[in-house]
C-alpha atoms as a PDB file:
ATOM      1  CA  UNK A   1     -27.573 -50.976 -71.935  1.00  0.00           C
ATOM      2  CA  UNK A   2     -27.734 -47.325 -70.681  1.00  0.00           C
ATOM      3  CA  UNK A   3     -29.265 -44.674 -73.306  1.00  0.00           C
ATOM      4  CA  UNK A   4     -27.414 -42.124 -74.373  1.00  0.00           C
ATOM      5  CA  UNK A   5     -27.490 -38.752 -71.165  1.00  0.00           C
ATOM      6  CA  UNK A   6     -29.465 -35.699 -72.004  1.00  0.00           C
ATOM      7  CA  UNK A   7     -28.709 -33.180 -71.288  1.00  0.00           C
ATOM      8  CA  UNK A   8     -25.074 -32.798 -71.456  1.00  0.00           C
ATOM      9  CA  UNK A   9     -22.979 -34.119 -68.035  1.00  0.00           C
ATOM     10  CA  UNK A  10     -22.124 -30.682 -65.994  1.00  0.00           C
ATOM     11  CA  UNK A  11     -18.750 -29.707 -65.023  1.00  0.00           C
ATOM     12  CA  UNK A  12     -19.214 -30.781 -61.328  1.00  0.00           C
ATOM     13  CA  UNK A  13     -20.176 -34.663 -63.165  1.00  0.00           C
ATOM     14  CA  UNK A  14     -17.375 -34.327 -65.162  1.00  0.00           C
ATOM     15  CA  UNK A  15     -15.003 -32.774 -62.407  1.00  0.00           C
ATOM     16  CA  UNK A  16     -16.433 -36.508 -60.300  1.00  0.00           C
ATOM     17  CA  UNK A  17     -16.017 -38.539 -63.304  1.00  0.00           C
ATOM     18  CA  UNK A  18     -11.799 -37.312 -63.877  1.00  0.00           C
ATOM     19  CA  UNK A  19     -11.446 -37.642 -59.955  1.00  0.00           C
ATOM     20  CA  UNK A  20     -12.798 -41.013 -60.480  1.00  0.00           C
ATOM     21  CA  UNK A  21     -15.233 -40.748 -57.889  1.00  0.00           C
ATOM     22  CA  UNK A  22     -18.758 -42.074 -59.653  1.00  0.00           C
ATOM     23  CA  UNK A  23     -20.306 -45.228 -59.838  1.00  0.00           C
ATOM     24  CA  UNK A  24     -19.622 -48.047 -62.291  1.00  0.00           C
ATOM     25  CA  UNK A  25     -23.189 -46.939 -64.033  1.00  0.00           C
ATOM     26  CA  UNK A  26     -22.805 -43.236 -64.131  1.00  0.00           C
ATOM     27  CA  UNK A  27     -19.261 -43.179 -65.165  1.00  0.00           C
ATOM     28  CA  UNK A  28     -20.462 -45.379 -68.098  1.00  0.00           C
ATOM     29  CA  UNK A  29     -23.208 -42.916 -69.138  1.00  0.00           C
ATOM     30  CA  UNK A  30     -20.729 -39.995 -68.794  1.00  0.00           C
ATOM     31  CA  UNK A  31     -18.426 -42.743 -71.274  1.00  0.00           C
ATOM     32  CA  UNK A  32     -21.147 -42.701 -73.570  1.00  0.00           C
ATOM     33  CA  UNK A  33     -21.575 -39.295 -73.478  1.00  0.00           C
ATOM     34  CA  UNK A  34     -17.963 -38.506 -74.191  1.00  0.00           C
ATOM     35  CA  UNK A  35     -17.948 -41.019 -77.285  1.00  0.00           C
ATOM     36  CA  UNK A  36     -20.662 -38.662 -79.001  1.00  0.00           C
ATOM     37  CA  UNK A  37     -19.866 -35.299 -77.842  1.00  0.00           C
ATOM     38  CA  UNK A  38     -16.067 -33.825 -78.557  1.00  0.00           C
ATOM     39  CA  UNK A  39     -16.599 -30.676 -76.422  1.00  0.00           C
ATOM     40  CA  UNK A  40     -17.281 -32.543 -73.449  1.00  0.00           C
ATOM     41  CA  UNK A  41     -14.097 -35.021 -74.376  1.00  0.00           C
ATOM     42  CA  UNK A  42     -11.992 -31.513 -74.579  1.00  0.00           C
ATOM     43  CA  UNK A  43     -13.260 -30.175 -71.303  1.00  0.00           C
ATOM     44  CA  UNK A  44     -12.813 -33.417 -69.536  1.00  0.00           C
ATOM     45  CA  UNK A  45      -9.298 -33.460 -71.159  1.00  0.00           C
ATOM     46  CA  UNK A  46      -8.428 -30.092 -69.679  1.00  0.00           C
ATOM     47  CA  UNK A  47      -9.928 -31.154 -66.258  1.00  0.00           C
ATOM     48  CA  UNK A  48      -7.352 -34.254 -66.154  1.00  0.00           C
ATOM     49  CA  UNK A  49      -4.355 -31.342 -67.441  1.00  0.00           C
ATOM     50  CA  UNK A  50      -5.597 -29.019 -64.461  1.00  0.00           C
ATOM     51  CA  UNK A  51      -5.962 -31.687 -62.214  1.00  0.00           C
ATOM     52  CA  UNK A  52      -2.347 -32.574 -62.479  1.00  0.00           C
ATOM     53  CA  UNK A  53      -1.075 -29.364 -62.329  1.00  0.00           C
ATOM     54  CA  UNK A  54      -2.937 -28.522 -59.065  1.00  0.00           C
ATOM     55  CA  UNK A  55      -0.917 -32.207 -58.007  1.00  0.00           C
ATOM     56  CA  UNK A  56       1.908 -30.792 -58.777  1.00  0.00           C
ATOM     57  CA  UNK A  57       1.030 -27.600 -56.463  1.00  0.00           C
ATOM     58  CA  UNK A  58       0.015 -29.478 -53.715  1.00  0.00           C
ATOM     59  CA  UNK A  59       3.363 -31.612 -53.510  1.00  0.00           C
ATOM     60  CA  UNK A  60       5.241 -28.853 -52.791  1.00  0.00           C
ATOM     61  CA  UNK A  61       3.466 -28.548 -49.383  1.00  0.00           C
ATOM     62  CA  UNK A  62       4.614 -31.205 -46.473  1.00  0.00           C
ATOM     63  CA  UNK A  63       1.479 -32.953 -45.002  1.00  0.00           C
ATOM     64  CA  UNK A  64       3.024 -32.409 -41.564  1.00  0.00           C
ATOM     65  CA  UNK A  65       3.523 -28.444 -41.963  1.00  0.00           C
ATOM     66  CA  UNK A  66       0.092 -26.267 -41.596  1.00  0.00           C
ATOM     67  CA  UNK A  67       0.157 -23.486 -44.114  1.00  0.00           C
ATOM     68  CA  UNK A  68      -0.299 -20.710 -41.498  1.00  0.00           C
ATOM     69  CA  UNK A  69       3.317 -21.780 -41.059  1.00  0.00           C
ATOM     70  CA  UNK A  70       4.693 -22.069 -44.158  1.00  0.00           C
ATOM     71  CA  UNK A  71       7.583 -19.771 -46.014  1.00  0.00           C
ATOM     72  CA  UNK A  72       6.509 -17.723 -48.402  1.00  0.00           C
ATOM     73  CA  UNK A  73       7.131 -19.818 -51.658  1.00  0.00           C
ATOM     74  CA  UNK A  74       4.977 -22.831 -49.926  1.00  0.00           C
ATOM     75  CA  UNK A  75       2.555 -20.436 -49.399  1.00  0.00           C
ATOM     76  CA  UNK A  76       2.445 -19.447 -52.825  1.00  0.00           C
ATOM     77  CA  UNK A  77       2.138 -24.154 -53.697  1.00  0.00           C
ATOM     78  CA  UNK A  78      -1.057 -23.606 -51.642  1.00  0.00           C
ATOM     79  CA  UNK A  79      -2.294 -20.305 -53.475  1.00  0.00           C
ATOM     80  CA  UNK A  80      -1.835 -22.058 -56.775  1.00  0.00           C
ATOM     81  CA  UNK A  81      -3.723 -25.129 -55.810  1.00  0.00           C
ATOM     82  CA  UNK A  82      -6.921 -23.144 -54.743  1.00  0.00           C
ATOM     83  CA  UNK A  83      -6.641 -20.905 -57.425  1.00  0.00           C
ATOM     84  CA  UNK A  84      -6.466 -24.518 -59.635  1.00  0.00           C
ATOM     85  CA  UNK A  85      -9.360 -25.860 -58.050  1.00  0.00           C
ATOM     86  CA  UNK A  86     -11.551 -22.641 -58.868  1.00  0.00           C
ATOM     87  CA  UNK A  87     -10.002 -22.764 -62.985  1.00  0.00           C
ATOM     88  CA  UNK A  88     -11.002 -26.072 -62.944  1.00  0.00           C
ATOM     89  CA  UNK A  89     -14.438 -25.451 -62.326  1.00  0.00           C
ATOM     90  CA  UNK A  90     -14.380 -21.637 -64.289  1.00  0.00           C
ATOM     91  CA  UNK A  91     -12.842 -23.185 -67.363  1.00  0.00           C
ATOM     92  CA  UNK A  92     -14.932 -26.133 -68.035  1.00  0.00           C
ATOM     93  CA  UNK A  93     -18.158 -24.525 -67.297  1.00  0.00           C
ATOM     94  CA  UNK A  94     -17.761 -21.084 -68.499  1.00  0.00           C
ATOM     95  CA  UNK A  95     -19.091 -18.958 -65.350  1.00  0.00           C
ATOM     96  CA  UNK A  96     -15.925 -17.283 -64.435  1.00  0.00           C
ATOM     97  CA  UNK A  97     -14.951 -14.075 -63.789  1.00  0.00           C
ATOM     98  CA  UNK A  98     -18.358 -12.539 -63.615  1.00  0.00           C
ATOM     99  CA  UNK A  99     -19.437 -10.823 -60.647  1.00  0.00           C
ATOM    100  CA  UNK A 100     -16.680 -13.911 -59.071  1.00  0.00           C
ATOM    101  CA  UNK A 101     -13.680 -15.025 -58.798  1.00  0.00           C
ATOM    102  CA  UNK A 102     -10.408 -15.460 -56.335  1.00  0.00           C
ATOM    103  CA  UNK A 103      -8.346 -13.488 -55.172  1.00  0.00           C
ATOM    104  CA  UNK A 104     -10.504 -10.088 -56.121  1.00  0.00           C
ATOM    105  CA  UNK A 105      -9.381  -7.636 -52.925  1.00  0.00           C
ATOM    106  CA  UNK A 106      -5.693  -7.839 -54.195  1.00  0.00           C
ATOM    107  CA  UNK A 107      -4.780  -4.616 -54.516  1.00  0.00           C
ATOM    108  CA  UNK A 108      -5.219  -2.915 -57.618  1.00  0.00           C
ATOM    109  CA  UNK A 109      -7.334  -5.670 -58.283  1.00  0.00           C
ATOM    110  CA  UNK A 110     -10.780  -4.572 -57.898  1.00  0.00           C
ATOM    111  CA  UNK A 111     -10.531  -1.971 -59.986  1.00  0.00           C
ATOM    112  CA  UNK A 112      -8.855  -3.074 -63.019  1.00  0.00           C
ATOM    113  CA  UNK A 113      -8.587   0.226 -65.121  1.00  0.00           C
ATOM    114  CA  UNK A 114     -10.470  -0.106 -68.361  1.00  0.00           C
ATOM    115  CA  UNK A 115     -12.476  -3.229 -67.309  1.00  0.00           C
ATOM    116  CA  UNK A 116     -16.246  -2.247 -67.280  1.00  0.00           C
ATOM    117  CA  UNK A 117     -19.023  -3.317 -64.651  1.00  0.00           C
ATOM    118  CA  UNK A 118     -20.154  -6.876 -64.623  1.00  0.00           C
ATOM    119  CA  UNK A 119     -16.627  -8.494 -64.905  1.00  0.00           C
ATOM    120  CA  UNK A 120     -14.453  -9.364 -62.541  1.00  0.00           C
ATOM    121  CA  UNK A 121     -10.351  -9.603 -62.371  1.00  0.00           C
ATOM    122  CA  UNK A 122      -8.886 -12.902 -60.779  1.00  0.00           C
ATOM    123  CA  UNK A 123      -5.179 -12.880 -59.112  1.00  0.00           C
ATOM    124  CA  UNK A 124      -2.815 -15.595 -58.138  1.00  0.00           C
ATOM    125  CA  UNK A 125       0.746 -14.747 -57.514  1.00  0.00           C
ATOM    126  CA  UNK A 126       2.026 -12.786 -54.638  1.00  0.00           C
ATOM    127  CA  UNK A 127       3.383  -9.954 -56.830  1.00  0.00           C
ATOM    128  CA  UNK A 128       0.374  -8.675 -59.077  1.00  0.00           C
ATOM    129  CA  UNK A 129       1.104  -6.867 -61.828  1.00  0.00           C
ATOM    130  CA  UNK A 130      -2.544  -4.823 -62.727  1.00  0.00           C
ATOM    131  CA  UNK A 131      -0.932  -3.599 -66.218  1.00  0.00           C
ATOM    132  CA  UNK A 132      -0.714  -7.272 -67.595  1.00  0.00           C
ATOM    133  CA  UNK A 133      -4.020  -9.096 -68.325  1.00  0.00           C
ATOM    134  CA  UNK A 134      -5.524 -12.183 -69.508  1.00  0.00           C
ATOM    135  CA  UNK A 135      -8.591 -12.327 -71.345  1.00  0.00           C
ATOM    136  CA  UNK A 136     -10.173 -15.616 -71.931  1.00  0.00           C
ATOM    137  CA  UNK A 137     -12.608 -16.582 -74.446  1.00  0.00           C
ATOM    138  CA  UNK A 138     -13.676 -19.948 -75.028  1.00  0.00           C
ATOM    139  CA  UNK A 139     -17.189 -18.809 -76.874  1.00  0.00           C
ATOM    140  CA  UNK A 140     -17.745 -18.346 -79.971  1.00  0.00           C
ATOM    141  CA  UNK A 141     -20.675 -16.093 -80.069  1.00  0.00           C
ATOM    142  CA  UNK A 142     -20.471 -13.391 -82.711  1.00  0.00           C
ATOM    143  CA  UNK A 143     -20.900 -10.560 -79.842  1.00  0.00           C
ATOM    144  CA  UNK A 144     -18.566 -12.370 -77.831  1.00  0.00           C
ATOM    145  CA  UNK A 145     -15.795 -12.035 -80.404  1.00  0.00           C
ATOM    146  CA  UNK A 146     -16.299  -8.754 -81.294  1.00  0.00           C
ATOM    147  CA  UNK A 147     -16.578  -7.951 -76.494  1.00  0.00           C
ATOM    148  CA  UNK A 148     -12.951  -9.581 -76.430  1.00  0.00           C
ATOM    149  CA  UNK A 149     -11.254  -7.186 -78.638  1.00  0.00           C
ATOM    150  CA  UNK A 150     -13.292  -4.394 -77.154  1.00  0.00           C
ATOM    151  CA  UNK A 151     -11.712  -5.049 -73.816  1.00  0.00           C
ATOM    152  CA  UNK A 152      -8.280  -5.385 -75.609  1.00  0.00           C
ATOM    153  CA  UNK A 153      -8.624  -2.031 -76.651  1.00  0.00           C
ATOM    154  CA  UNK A 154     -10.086  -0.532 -73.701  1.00  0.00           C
ATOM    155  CA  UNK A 155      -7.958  -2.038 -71.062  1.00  0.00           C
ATOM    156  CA  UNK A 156      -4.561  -1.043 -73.126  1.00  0.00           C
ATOM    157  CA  UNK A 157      -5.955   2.889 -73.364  1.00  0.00           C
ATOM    158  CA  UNK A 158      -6.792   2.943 -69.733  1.00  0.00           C
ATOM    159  CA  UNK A 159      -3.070   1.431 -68.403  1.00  0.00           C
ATOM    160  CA  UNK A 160      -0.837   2.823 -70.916  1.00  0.00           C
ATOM    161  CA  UNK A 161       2.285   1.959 -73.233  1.00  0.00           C
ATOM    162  CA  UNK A 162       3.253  -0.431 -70.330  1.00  0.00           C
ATOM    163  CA  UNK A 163       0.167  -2.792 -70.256  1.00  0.00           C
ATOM    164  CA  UNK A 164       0.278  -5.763 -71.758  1.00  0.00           C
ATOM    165  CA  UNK A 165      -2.871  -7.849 -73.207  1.00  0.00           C
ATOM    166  CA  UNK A 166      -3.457 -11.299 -74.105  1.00  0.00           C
ATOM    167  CA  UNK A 167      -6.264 -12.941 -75.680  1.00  0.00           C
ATOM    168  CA  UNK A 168      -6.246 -16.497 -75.056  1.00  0.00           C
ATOM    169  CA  UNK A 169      -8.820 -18.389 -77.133  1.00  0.00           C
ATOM    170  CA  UNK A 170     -10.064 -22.257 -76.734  1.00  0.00           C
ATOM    171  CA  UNK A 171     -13.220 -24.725 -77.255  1.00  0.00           C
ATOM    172  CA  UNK A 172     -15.849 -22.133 -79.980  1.00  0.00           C
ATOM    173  CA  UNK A 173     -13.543 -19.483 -78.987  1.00  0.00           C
ATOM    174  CA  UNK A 174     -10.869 -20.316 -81.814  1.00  0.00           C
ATOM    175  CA  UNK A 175     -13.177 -19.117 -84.163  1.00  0.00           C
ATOM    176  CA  UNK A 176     -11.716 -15.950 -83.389  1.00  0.00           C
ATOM    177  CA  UNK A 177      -8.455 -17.030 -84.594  1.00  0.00           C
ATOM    178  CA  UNK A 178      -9.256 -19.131 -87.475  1.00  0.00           C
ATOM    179  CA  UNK A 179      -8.577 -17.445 -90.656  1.00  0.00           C
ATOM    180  CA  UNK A 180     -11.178 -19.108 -92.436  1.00  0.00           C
ATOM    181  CA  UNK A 181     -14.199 -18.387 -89.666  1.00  0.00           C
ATOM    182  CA  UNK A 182     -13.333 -15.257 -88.094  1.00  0.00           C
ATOM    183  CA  UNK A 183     -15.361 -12.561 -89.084  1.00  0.00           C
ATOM    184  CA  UNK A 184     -13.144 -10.252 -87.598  1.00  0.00           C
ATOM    185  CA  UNK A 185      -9.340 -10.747 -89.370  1.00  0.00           C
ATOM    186  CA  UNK A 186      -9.601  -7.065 -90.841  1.00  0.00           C
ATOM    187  CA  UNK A 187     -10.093  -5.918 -87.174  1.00  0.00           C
ATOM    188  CA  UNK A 188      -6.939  -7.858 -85.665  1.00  0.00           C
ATOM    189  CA  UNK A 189      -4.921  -7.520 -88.493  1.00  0.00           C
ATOM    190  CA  UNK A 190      -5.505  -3.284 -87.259  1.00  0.00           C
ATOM    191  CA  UNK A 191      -4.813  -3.717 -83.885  1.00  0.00           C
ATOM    192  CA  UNK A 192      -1.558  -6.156 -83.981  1.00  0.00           C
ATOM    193  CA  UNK A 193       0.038  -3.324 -85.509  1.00  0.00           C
ATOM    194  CA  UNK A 194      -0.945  -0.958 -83.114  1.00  0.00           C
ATOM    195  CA  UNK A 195      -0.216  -2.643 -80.577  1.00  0.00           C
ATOM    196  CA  UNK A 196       2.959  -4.467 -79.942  1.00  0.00           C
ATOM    197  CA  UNK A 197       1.820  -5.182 -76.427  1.00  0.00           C
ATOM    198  CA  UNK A 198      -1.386  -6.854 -77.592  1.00  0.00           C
ATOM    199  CA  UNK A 199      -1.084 -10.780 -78.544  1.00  0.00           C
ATOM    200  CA  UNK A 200      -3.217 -14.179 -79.533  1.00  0.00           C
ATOM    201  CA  UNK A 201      -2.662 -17.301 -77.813  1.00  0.00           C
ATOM    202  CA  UNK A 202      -4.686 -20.094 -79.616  1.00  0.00           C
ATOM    203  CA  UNK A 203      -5.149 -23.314 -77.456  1.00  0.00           C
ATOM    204  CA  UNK A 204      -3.338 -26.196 -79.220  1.00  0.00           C
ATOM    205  CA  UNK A 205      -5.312 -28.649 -77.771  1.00  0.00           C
ATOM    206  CA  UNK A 206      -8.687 -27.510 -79.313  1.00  0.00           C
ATOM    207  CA  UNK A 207      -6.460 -27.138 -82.205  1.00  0.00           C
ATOM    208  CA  UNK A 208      -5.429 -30.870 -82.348  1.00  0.00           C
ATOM    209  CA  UNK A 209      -9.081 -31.963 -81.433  1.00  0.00           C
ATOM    210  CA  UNK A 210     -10.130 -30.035 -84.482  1.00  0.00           C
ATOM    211  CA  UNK A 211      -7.606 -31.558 -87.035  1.00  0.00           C
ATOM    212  CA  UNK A 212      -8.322 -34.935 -85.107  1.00  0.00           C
ATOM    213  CA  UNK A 213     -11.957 -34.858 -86.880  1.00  0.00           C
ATOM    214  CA  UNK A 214     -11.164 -33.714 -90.012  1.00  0.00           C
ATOM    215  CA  UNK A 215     -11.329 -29.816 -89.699  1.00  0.00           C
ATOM    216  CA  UNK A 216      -8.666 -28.115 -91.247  1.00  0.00           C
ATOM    217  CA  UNK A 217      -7.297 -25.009 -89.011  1.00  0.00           C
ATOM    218  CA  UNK A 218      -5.832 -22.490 -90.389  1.00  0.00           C
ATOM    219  CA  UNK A 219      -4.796 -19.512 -88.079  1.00  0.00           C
ATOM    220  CA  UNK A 220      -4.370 -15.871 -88.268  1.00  0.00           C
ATOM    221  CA  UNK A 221      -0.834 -14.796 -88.960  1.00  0.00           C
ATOM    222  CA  UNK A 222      -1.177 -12.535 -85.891  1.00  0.00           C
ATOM    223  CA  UNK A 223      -1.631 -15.466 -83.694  1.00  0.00           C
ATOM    224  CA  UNK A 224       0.182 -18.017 -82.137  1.00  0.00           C
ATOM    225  CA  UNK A 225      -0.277 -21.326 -80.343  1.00  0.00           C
ATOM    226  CA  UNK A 226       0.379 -22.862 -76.676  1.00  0.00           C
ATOM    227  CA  UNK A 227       0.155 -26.347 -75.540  1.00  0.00           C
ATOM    228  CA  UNK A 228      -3.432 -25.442 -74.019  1.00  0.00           C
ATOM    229  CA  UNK A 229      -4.941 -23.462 -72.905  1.00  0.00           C
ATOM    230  CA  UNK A 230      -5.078 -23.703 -69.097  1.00  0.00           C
ATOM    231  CA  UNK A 231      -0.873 -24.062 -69.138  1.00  0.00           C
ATOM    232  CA  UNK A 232      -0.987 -20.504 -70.854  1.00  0.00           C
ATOM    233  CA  UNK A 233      -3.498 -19.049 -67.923  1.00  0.00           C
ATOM    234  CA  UNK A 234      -1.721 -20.719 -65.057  1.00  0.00           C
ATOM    235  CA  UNK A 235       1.780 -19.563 -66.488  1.00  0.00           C
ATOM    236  CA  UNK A 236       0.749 -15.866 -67.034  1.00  0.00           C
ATOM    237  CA  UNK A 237      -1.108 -15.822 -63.320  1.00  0.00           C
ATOM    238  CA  UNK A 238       1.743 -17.235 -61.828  1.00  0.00           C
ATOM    239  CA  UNK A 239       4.058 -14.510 -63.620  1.00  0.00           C
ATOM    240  CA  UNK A 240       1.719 -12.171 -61.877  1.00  0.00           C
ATOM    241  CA  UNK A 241      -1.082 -11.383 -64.618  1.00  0.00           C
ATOM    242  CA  UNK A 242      -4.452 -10.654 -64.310  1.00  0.00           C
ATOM    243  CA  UNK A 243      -7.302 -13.304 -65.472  1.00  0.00           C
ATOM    244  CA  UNK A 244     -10.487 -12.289 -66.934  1.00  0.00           C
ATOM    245  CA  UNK A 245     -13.243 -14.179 -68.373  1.00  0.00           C
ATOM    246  CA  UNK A 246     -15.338 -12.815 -70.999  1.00  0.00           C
END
């Protein structure tokens, strides 16, 4: 019988083991892994979500038809699918969107006004709309928490009545959202109000993983919840928003 893995499987194992491409013993340590760990079980359950939206993507495009020659809205099927494969990677191992990403030389892109140094702004959709931004967290690091809204603030200064902001929050990043965790409710409370264009997506996935082991969640009043996460941030980039990681 295999022991338990340690460390934790990475996202490129866990990317292998929802593609179904490892062997009969590794894909039962990873099994044994996932029975212990529920973070891993929630970012190999997002893989499998992402994974079949990318299908979904790629369907649209005829196997016969190269994509140099394809009309604009097939073009978009195989923007979407790369821009899938790169979430897929960003979102279950927590590296994007700093000093990376896709997409970056769109116009107005590169320069997102009110973003500081270090970060950087992914696109997807052929019509990019600078003024509209995602910000993900999925941390739950005290000076994360406190970064996000930072950047909410900063980023709705720099672009104006016009801009919209949303904070999308899954995995430790709930805690922002949780009414009973977040040490930061005062602060929200403040800035809902001043902002109409500023909003909270929690990830209702996490959400049901949460109340699936006995852990009561109770949100902020400001927020609100989405089926998951990644449909929220493939939605909004398809709409034409901006992604960033923080």
């Amino acid at each position: 019988m295999n022991s338990p893995m340690n460390p934790p499987p990475t996202p490129e194992l866990l990317q292998s083991f929802v593609d179904g491409e490892l062997a009969a013993e590794e894909r039962a340590r990873v099994l044994a892994w996932l029975e212990r760990d529920s973070d891993s079980r929630a970012r190999a359950c997002e893989l499998r979500t992402l994974k079949e939206l990318v299908k979904g993507a790629y369907a649209e495009v005829p196997r016969s038809v190269a994509p140099s020659s394809l009309r604009p809205w097939r073009e978009g099927a195989w923007r979407a699918l790369a821009a899938g494969l790169v979430l897929a990677v960003g979102l279950a191992g927590g590296w994007l969107a700093r000093d990376r990403g896709f997409a970056g030389d769109e116009p107005g892109i590169q320069h997102l006004a009110g973003l500081p140094g270090g970060y950087h702004a992914v696109a997807l959709a052929e019509q990019v709309d600078p003024g509209k931004v995602i910000l993900h967290l999925d941390s739950g690091e005290p000076g994360r928490l406190k970064q996000v809204l930072d950047l909410a603030d900063q980023i709705l200064a720099a672009n104006g009545p016009g801009a919209r902001v949303e904070v999308v929050a899954n995995s430790y990043g709930l805690d922002l959202l949780r009414s009973d965790v977040t040490p930061l409710a005062p602060r929200i409370a403040a800035m809902a109000r001043r902002h109409a264009n500023l909003s909270f997506v929690a990830c209702g996935q996490t959400v049901a993983r949460l109340k699936r082991e006995g852990v009561r969640v109770d949100l902020l009043p400001d927020a609100h919840m989405a089926s998951s996460a990644i449909n929220e941030i493939m939605t909004r980039m398809g709409q034409g928003w901006v992604y960033v990681k923080v």
